[in-house]
C-alpha atoms as a PDB file:
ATOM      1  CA  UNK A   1       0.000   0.000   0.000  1.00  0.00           C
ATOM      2  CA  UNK A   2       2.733   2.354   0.863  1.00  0.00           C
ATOM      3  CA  UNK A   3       4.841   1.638  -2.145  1.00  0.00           C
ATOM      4  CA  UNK A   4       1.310   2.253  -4.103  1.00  0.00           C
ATOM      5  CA  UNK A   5       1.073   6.037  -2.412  1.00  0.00           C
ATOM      6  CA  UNK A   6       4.751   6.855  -3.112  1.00  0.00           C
ATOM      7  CA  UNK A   7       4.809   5.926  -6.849  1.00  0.00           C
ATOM      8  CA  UNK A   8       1.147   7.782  -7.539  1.00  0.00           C
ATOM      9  CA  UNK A   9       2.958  10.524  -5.976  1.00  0.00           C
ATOM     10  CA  UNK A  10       6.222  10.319  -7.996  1.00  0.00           C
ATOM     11  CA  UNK A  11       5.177   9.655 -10.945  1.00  0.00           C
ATOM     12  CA  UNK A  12       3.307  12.852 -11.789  1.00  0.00           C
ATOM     13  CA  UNK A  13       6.079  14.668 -10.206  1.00  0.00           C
ATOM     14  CA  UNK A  14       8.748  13.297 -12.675  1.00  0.00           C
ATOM     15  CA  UNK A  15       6.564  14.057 -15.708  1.00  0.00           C
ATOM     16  CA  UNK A  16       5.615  17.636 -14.211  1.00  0.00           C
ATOM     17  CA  UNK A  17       9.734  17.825 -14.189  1.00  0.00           C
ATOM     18  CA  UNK A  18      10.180  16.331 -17.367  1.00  0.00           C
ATOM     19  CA  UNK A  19       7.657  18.229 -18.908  1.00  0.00           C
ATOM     20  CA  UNK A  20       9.910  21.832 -17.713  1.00  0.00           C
ATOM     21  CA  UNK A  21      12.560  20.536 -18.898  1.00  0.00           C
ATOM     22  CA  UNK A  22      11.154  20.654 -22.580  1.00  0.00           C
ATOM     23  CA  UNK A  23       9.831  24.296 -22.537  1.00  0.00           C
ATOM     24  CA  UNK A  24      12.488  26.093 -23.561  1.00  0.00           C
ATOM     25  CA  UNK A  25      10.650  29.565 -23.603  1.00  0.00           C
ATOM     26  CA  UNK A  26      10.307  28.800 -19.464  1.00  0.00           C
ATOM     27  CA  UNK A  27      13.957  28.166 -19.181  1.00  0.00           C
ATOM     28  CA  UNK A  28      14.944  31.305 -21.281  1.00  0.00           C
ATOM     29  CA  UNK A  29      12.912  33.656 -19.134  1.00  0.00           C
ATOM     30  CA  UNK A  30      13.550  31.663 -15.924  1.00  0.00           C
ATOM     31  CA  UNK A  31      17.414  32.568 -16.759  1.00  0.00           C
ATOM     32  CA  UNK A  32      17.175  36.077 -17.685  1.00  0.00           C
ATOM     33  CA  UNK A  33      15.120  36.469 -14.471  1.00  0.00           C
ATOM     34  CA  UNK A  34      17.907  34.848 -12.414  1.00  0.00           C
ATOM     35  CA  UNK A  35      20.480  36.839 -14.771  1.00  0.00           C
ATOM     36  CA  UNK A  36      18.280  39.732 -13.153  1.00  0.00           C
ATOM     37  CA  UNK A  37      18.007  38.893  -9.773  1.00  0.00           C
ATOM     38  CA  UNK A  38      21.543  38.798  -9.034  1.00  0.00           C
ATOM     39  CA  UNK A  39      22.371  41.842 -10.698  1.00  0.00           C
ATOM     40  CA  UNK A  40      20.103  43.866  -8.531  1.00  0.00           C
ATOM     41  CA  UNK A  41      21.722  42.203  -5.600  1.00  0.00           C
ATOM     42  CA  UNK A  42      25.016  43.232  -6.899  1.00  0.00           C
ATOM     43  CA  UNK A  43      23.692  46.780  -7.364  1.00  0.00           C
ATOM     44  CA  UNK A  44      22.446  47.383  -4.077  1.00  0.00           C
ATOM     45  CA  UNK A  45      26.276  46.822  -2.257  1.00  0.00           C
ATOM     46  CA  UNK A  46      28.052  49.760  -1.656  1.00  0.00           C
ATOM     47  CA  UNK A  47      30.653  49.854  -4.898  1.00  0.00           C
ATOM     48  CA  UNK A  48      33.770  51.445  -2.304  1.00  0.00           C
ATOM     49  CA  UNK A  49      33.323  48.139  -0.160  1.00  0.00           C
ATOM     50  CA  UNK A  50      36.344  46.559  -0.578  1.00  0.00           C
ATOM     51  CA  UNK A  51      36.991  42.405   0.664  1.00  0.00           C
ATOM     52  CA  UNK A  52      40.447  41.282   1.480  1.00  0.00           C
ATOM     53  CA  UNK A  53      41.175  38.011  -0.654  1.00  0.00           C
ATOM     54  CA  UNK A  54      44.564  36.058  -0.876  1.00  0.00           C
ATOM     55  CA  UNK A  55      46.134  35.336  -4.366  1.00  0.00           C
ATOM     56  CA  UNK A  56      48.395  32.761  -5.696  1.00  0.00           C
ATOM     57  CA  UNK A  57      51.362  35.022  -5.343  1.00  0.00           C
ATOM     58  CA  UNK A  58      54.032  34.492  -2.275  1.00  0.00           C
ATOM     59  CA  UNK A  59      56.060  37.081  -0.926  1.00  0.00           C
ATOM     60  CA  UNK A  60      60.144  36.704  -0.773  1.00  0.00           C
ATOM     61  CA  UNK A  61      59.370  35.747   3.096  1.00  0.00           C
ATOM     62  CA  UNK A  62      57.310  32.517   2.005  1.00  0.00           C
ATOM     63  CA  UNK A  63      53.798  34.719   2.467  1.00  0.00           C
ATOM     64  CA  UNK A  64      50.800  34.489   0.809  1.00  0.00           C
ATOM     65  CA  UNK A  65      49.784  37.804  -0.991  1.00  0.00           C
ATOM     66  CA  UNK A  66      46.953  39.414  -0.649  1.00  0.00           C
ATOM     67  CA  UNK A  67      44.666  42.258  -2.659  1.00  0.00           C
ATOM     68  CA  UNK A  68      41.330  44.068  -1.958  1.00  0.00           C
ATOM     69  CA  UNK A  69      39.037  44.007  -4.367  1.00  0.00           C
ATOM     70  CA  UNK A  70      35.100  44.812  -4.894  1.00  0.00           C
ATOM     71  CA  UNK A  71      32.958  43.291  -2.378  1.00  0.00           C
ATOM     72  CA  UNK A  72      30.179  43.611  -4.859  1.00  0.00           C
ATOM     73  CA  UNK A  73      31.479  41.214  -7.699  1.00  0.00           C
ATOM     74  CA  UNK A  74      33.823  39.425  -5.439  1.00  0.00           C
ATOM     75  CA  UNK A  75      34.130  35.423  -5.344  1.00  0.00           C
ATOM     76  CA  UNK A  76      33.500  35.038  -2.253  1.00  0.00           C
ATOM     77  CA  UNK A  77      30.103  37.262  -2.307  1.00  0.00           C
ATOM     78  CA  UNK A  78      28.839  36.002  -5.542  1.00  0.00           C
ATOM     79  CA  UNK A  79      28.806  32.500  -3.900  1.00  0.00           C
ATOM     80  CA  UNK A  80      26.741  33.656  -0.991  1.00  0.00           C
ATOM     81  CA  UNK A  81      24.004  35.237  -3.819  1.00  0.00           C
ATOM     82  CA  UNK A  82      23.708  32.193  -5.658  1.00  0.00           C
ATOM     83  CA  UNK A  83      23.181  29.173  -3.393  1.00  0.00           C
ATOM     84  CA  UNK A  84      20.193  31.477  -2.119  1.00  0.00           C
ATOM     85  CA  UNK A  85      19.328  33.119  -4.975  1.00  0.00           C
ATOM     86  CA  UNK A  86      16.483  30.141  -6.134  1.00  0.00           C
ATOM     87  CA  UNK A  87      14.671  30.754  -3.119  1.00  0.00           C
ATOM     88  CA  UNK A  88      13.548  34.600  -4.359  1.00  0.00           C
ATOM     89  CA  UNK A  89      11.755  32.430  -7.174  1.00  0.00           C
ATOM     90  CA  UNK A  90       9.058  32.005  -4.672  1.00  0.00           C
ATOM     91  CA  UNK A  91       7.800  35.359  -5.668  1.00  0.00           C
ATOM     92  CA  UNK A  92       7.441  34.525  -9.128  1.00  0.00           C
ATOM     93  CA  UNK A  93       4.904  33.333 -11.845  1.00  0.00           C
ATOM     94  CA  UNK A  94       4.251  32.605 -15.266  1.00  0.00           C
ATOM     95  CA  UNK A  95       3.029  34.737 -17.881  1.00  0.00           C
ATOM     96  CA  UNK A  96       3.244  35.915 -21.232  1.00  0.00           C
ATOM     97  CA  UNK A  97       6.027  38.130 -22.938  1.00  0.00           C
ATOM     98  CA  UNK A  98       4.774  40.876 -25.860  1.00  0.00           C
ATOM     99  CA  UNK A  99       6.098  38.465 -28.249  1.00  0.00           C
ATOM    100  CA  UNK A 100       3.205  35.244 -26.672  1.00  0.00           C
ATOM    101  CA  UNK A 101       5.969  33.307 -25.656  1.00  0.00           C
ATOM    102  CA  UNK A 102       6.182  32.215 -21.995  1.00  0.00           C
ATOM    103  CA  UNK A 103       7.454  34.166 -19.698  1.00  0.00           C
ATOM    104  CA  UNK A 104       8.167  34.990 -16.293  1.00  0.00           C
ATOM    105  CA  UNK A 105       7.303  37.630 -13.638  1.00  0.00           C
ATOM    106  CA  UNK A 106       7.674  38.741  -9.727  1.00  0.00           C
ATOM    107  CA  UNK A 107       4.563  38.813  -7.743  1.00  0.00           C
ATOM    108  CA  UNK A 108       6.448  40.822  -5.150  1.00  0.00           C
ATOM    109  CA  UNK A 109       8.075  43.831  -5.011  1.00  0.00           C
ATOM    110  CA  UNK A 110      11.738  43.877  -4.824  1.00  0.00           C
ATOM    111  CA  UNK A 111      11.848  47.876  -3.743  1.00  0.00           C
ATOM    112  CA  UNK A 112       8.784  48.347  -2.156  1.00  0.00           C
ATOM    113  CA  UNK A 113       7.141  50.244  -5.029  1.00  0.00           C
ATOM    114  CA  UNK A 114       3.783  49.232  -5.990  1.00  0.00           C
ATOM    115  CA  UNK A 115       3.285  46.761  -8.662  1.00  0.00           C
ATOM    116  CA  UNK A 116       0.511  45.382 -10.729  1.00  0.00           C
ATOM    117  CA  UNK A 117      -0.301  41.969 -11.880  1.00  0.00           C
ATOM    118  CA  UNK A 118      -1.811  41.327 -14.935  1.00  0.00           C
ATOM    119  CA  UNK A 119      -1.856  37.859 -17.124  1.00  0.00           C
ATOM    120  CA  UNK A 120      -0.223  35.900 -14.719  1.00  0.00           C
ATOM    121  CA  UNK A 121      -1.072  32.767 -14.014  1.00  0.00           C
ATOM    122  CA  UNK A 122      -0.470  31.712 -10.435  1.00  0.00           C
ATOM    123  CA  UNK A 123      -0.255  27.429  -9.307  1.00  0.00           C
ATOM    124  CA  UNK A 124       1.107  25.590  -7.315  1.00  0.00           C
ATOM    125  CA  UNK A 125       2.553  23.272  -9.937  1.00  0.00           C
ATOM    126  CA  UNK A 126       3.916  26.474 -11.930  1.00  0.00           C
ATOM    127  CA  UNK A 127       5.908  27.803  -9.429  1.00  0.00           C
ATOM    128  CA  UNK A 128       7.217  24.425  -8.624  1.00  0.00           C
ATOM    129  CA  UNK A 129       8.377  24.520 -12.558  1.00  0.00           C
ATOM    130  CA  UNK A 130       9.462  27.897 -12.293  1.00  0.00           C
ATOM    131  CA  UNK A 131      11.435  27.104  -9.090  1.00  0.00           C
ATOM    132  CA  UNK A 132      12.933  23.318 -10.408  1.00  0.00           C
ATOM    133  CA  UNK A 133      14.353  25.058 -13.778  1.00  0.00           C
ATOM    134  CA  UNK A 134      16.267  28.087 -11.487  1.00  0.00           C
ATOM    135  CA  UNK A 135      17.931  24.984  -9.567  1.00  0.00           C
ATOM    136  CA  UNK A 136      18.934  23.084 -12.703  1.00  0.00           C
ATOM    137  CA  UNK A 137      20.350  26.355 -14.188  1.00  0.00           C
ATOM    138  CA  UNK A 138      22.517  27.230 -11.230  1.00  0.00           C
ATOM    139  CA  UNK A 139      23.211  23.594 -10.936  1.00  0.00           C
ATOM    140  CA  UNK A 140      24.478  22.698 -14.541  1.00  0.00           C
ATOM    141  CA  UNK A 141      26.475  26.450 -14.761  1.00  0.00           C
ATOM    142  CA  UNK A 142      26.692  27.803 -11.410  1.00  0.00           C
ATOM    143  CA  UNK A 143      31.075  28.105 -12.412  1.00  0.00           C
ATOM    144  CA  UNK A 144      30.964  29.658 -15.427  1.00  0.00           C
ATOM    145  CA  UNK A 145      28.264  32.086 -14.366  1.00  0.00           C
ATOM    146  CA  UNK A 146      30.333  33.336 -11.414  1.00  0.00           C
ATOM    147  CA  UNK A 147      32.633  33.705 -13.773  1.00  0.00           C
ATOM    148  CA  UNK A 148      30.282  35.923 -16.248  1.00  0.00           C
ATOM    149  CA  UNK A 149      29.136  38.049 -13.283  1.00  0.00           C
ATOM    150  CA  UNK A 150      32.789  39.039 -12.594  1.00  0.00           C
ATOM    151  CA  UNK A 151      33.626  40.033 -15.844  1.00  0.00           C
ATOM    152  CA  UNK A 152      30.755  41.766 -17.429  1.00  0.00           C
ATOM    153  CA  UNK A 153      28.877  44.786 -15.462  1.00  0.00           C
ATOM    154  CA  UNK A 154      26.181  45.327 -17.883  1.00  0.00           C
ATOM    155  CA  UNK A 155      23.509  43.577 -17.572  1.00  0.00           C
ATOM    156  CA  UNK A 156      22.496  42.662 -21.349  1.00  0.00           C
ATOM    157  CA  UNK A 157      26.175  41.385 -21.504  1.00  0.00           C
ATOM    158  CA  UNK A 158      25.446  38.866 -19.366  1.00  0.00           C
ATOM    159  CA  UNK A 159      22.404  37.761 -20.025  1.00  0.00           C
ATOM    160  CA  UNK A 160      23.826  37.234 -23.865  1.00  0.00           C
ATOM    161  CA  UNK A 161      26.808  35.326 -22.197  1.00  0.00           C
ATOM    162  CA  UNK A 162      24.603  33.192 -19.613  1.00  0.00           C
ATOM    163  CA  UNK A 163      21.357  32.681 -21.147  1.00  0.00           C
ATOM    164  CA  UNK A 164      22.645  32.307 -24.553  1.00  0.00           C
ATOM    165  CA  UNK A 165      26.105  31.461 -24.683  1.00  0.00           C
ATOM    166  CA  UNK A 166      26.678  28.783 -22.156  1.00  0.00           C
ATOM    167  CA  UNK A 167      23.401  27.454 -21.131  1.00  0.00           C
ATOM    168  CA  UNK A 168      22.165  27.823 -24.431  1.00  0.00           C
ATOM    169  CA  UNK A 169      18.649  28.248 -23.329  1.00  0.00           C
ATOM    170  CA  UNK A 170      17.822  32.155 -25.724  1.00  0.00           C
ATOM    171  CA  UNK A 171      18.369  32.999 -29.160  1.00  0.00           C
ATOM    172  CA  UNK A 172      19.722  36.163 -30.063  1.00  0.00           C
ATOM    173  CA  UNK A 173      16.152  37.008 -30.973  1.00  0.00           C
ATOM    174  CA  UNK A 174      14.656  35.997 -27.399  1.00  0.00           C
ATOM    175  CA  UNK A 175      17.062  38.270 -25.446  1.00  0.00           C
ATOM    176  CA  UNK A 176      15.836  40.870 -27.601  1.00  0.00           C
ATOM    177  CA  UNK A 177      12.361  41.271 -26.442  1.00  0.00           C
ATOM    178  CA  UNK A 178      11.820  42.853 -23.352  1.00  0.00           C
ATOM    179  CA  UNK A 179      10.896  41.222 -20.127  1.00  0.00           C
ATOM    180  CA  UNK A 180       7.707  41.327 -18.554  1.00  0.00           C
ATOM    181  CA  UNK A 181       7.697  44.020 -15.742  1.00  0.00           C
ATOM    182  CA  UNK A 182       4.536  44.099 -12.514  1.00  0.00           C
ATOM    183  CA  UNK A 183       6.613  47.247 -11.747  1.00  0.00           C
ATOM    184  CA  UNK A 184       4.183  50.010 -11.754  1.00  0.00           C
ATOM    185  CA  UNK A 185       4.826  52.918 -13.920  1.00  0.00           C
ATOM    186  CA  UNK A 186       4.681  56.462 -12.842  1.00  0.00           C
ATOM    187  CA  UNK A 187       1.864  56.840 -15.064  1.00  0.00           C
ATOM    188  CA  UNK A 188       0.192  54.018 -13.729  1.00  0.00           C
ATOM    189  CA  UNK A 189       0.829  55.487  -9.749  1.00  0.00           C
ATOM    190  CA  UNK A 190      -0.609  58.479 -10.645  1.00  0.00           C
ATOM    191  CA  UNK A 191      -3.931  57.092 -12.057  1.00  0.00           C
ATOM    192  CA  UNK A 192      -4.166  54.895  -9.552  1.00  0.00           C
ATOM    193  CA  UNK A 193      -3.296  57.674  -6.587  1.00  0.00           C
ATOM    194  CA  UNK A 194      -6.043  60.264  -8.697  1.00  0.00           C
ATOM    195  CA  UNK A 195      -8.612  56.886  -8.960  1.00  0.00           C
ATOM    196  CA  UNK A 196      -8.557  56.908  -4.802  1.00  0.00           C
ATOM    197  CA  UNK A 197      -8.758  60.548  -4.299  1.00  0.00           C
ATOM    198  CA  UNK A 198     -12.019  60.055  -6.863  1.00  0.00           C
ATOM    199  CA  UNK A 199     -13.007  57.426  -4.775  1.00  0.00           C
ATOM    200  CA  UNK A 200     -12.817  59.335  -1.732  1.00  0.00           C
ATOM    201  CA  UNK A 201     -14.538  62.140  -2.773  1.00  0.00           C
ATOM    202  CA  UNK A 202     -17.785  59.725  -3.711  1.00  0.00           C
ATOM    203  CA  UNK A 203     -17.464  58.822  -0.382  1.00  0.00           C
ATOM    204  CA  UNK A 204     -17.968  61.611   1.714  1.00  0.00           C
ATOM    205  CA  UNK A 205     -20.818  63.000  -0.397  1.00  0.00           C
ATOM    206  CA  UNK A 206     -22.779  59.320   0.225  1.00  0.00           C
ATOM    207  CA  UNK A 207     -22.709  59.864   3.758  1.00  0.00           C
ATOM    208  CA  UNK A 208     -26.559  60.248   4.890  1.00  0.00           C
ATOM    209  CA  UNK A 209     -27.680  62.453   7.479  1.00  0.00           C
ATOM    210  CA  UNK A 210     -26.828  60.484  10.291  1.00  0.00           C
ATOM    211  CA  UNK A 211     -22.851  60.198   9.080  1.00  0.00           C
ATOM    212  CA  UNK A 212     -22.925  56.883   8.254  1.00  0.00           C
ATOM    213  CA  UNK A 213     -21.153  55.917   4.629  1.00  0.00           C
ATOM    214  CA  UNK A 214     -21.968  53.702   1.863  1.00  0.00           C
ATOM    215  CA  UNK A 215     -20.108  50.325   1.890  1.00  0.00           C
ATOM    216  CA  UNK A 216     -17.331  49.487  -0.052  1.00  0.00           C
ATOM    217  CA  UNK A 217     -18.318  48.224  -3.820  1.00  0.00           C
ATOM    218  CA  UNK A 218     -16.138  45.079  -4.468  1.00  0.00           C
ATOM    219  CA  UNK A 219     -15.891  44.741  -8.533  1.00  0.00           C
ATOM    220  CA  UNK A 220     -17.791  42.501 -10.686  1.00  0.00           C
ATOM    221  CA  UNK A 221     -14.446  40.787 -12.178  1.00  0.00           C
ATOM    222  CA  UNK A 222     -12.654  38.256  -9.875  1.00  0.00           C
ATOM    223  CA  UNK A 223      -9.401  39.368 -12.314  1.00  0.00           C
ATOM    224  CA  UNK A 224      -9.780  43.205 -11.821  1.00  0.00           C
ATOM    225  CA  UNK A 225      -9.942  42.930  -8.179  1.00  0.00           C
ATOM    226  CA  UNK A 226      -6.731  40.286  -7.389  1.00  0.00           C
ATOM    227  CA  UNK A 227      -5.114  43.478  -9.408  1.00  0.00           C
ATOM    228  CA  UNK A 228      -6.209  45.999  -7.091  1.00  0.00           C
ATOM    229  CA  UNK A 229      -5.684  44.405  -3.982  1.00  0.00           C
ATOM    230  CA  UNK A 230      -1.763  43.331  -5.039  1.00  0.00           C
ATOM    231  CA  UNK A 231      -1.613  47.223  -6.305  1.00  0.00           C
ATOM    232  CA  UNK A 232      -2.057  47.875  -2.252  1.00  0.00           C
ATOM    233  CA  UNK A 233       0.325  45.059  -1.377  1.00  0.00           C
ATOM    234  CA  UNK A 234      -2.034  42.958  -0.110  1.00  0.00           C
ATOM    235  CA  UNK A 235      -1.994  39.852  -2.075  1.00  0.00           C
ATOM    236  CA  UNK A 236      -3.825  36.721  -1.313  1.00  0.00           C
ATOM    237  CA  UNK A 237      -1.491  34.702  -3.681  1.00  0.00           C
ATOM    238  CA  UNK A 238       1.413  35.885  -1.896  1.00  0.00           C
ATOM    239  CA  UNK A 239       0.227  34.326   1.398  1.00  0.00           C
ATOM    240  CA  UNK A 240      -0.538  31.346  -0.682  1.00  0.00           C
ATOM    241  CA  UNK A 241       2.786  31.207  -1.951  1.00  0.00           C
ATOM    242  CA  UNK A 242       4.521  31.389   1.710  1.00  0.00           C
ATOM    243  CA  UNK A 243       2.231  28.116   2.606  1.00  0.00           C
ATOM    244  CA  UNK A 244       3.824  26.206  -0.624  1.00  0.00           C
END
């Protein structure tokens, strides 16, 4: 009986993982992602913080030499990013690029600025996906894309070195078209800032004489409202995400 339970749990598993391994679009955008991740984290360290690391090199009194060099792009903090740099994939989930292919996108903001999600599609068994092709990317080139990170600071560089070059995962043609951003613009801020001062206003003119106000109108479309209430940082799917 207990042999029966682990293989009907198994098997689907190992055809869900067999399955990512075959969608190359996923991969692609899973690796520019990652590609992106990691630059951020190198752009938020201080670039005058220097880390003391030895060389090869011995002094004429048998010592080994030693340099100071970038903490930010530094061996020893690029190893520290990646082996936890999978676990941010949490807060992401699949969608579709301007070009239909599939794509990735976060769910949660990086920065703290508002974001808005729309055309994502949010599972369980996608963010597994999303989450098993990150590991198998850092696992298969995790070397050579230390390597990368050191040498090239701009970002498109890399991505043509990682993604394309050594994983082999993009064509020239897929790095050209642009990620898909839940970033809000500040367009998009200032509707939605002018939409609650609107919404305000209708509500202190419905007040009735004895002060109360009218309630709340939740909207009609299930889709419209998951978008507002992530626009507010509120997000059911996030909480549903920290239980996976």
């Amino acid at each position: 009986m207990d042999l029966h339970i682990s293989w009907t749990f198994f098997i689907p598993l190992m055809i869900m993982l067999t399955e990512a391994k075959k969608d190359k679009e996923l991969y692609c955008a899973v690796c520019r992602a990652l590609v992106d991740e990691v630059s951020y984290s190198i752009g938020q360290v201080d670039p005058k913080k220097l880390v003391q690391v030895g060389s090869f090199r011995i002094d004429g009194k048998g010592n080994q030499l030693t340099k100071q060099v970038p903490l930010a792009r530094s061996e020893v903090h690029l190893t520290e990013l990646l082996e936890g740099m999978c676990e941010k994939f949490k807060d992401y989930s699949e969608t579709k690029n301007s070009a239909g292919k599939t794509s990735v996108v976060r769910t949660a903001s990086r920065n703290g600025k508002p974001i808005s999600l729309k055309n994502i599609s949010i599972s369980s068994e996608k963010q597994k996906l999303i989450r098993f092709a990150c590991d198998t990317i850092l696992e298969d080139h995790e070397d050579k894309m230390m390597a990368a990170f050191k040498q090239y600071t701009e970002q498109t560089e890399t991505e043509e070195k990682i993604c394309r070059e050594l994983a082999e995962l993009c064509s020239e043609g897929d790095l050209q078209i642009a990620m898909p951003s839940s970033e809000m613009t500040a367009e998009e801020i200032a509707a939605m800032e002018n939409e609650s001062d609107s919404d305000e206003s209708d509500g202190e003119e419905s007040e009735d004489e004895n002060g109360d106000t009218s309630p709340l109108e939740v909207p009609d479309d299930e889709e419209e409202y998951v978008s507002m209430t992530n626009q507010q940082g509120d997000t059911e799917q996030k909480s549903e995400k920290e239980e996976l």
